[in-house]
Protein backbone atom coordinates (compact mmCIF):
# COMPACT_ATOMS: atom_id res chain seq x y z
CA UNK A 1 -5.81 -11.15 10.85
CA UNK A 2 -5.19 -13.10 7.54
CA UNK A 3 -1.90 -11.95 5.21
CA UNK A 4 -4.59 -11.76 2.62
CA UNK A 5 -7.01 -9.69 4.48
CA UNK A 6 -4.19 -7.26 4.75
CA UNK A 7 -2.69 -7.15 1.57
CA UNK A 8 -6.16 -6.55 -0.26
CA UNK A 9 -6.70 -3.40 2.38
CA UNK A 10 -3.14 -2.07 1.30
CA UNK A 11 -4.76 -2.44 -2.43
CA UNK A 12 -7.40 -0.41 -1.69
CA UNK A 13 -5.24 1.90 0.29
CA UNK A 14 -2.70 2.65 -2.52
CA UNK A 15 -5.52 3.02 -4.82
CA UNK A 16 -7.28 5.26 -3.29
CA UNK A 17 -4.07 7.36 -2.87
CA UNK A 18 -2.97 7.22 -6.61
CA UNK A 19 -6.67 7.98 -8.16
CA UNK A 20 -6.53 11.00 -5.28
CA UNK A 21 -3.04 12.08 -6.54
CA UNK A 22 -3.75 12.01 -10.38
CA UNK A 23 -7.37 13.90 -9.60
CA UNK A 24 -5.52 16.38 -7.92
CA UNK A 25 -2.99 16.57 -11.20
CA UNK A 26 0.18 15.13 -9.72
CA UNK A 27 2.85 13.84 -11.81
CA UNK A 28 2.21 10.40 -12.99
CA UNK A 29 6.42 9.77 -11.80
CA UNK A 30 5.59 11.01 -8.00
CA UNK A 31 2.55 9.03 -7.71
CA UNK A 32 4.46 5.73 -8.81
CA UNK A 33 6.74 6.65 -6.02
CA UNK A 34 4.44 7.24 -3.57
CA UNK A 35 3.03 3.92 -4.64
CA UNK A 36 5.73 1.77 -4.41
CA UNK A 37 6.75 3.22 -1.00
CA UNK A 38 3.35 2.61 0.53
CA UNK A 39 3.12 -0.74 -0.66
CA UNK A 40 6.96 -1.15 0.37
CA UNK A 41 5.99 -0.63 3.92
CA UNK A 42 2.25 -2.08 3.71
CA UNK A 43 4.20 -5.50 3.14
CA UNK A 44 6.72 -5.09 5.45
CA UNK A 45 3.67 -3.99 8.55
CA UNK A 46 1.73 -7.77 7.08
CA UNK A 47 4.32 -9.32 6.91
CA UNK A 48 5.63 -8.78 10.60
CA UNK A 49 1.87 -8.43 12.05
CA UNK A 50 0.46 -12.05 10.55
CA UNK A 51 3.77 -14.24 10.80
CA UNK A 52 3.91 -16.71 14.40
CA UNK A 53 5.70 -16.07 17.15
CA UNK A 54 8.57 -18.19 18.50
């Protein structure tokens, strides 16, 4: 799979989990953190998933 491919699923993932949070009336501060740490290890999983092997 492409990086791309990846990252725009981890858009729609975090998305979807923010507009859930705020629906459900969560503090705007907890769903930035919850943001940043899914996209933290979304990334991190592309990253290591799409680069070559030795």
């Amino acid at each position: 799979m492409s990086f791309a491919l990846f990252l725009i699923g981890l858009a729609l993932l975090v998305g979807g989990i923010a507009w859930g949070m705020v629906t459900a009336g969560v503090a705007p501060l907890y769903v930035g953190i919850t943001c940043i740490i899914v996209l933290g290890i979304g990334i991190m999983t592309a990253v290591s998933r799409t680069r070559t092997k030795d």
